[in-house]
Each structure stands twice: as C-alpha cells, then as structure tokens.
Protein backbone atom coordinates (compact mmCIF):
# COMPACT_ATOMS: atom_id res chain seq x y z
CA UNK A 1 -20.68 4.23 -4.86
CA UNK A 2 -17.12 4.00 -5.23
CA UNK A 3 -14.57 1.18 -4.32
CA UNK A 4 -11.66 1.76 -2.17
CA UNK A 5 -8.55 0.14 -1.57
CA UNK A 6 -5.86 0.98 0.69
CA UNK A 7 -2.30 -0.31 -0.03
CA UNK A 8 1.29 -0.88 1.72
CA UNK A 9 4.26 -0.15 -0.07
CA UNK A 10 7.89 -1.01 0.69
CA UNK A 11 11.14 -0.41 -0.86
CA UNK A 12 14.04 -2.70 -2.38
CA UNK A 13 15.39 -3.78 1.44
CA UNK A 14 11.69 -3.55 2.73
CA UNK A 15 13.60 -1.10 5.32
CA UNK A 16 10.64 2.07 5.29
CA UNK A 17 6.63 0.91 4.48
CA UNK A 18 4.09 3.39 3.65
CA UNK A 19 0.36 3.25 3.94
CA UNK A 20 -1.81 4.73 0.95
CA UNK A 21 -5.56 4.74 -0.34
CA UNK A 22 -7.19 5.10 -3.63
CA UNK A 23 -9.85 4.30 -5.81
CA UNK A 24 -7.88 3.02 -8.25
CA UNK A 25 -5.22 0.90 -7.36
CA UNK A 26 -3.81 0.14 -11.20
CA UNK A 27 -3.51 3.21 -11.67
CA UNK A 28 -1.92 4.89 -8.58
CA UNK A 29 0.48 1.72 -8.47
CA UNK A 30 1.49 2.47 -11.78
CA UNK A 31 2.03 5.82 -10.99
CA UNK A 32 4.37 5.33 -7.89
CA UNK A 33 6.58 2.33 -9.85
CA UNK A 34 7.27 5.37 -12.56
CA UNK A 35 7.55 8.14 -9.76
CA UNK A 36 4.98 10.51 -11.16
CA UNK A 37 4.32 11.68 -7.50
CA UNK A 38 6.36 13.61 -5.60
CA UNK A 39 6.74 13.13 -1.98
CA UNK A 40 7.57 10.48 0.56
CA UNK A 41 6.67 7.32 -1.67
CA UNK A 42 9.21 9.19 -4.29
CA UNK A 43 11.82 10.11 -1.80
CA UNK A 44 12.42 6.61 -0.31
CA UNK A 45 11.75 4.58 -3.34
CA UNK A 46 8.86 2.81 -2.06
CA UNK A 47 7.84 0.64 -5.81
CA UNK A 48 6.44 -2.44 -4.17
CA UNK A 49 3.21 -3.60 -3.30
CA UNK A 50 3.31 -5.77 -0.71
CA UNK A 51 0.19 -5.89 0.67
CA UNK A 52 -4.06 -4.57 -0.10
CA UNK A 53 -7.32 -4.63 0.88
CA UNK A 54 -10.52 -3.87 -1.13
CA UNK A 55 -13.44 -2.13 0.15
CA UNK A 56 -16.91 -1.66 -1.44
CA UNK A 57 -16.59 1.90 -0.50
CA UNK A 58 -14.00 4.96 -0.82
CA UNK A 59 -15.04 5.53 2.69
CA UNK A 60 -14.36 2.43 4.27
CA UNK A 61 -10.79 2.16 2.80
CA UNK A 62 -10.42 5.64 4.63
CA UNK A 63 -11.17 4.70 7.71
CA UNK A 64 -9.02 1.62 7.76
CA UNK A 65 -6.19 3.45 6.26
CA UNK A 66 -6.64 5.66 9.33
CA UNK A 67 -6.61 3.07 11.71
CA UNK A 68 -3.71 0.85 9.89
CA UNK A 69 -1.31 4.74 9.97
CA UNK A 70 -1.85 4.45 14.15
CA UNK A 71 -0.39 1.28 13.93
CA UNK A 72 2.99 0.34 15.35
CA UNK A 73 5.45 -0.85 12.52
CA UNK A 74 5.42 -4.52 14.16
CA UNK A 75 1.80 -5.19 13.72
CA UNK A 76 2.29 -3.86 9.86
CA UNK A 77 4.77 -5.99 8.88
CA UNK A 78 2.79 -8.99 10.69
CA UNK A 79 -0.04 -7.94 8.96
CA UNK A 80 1.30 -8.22 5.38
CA UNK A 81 3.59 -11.48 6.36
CA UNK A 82 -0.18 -13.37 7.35
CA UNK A 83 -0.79 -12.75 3.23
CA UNK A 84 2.35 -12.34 1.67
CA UNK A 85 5.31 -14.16 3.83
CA UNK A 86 7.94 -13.24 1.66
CA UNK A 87 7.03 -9.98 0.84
CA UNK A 88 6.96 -10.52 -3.30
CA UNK A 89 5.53 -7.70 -5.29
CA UNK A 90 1.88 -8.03 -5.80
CA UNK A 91 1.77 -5.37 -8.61
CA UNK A 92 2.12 -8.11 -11.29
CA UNK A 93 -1.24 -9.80 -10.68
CA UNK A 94 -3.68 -6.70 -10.44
C-alpha cells in the first residue's frame, strides 16, 4: 500500500489556492517551487505550502482531495488558518 497526501498551495499574496495529491509530497513540492510542471500551479505562481494531510493510502488522499475541490473557497482558507494561522510555508519542515 501506498501513502497519500493531498496538499494546498497558495501564491506570494495568498490571492488563488490550489488543491493537489501525491504520493510523494517532497518531491512534487520540490517540483512546483522550481516550476517543472506546467499548468495552473505554474501559471499563477502557486510555491507555497500552506497546508497537508497524510493518508495511509493513495486512495484515501483521493477521495478527500475530491471532496476538499467541491469546497467553497471560505471553508479552504478556514481550513488551513485552524493549522497554520498565518499561512507560513510549510515546505521547510518536510
């Protein structure tokens, strides 16, 4: 079995937050902060971690990535304020 994590990034003004999963979170953080993908994350400049959850399973982080993407924008942001207030980068401690 594989873990999962799913992940919410933000930009420099925290104006535009994006909701990702992965198995690897070291890795596909690294690989956002040095733009190696193209698309959205790339577009808007969305480098910081704000906010993560682990899962035991790749399929679990699915499904709450799912669930988190029907969210309304309010409930995200109050989601990652209840762990991260001030909305530091989190990148530095994984």
């Amino acid at each position: 079995m594989k873990a999962g994590y799913i992940y919410i990034l933000t930009n420099f003004h925290n104006s535009t937050f994006y909701i990702g999963v992965t198995s690897n979170l070291e890795k596909r953080i690294y690989e956002h902060k040095n733009e190696l993908l193209d698309g959205f994350t790339k577009k808007y400049r969305l480098k910081k971690l704000v906010y993560f959850e682990e899962y035991s399973q790749i399929e679990e982080a699915i499904v709450r990535e799912k669930q988190l993407k029907n969210w309304h924008r309010d409930w995200k942001i109050n989601l990652v304020k209840k762990t991260n207030p001030d909305l530091k980068d989190l990148s530095e401690g994984i």
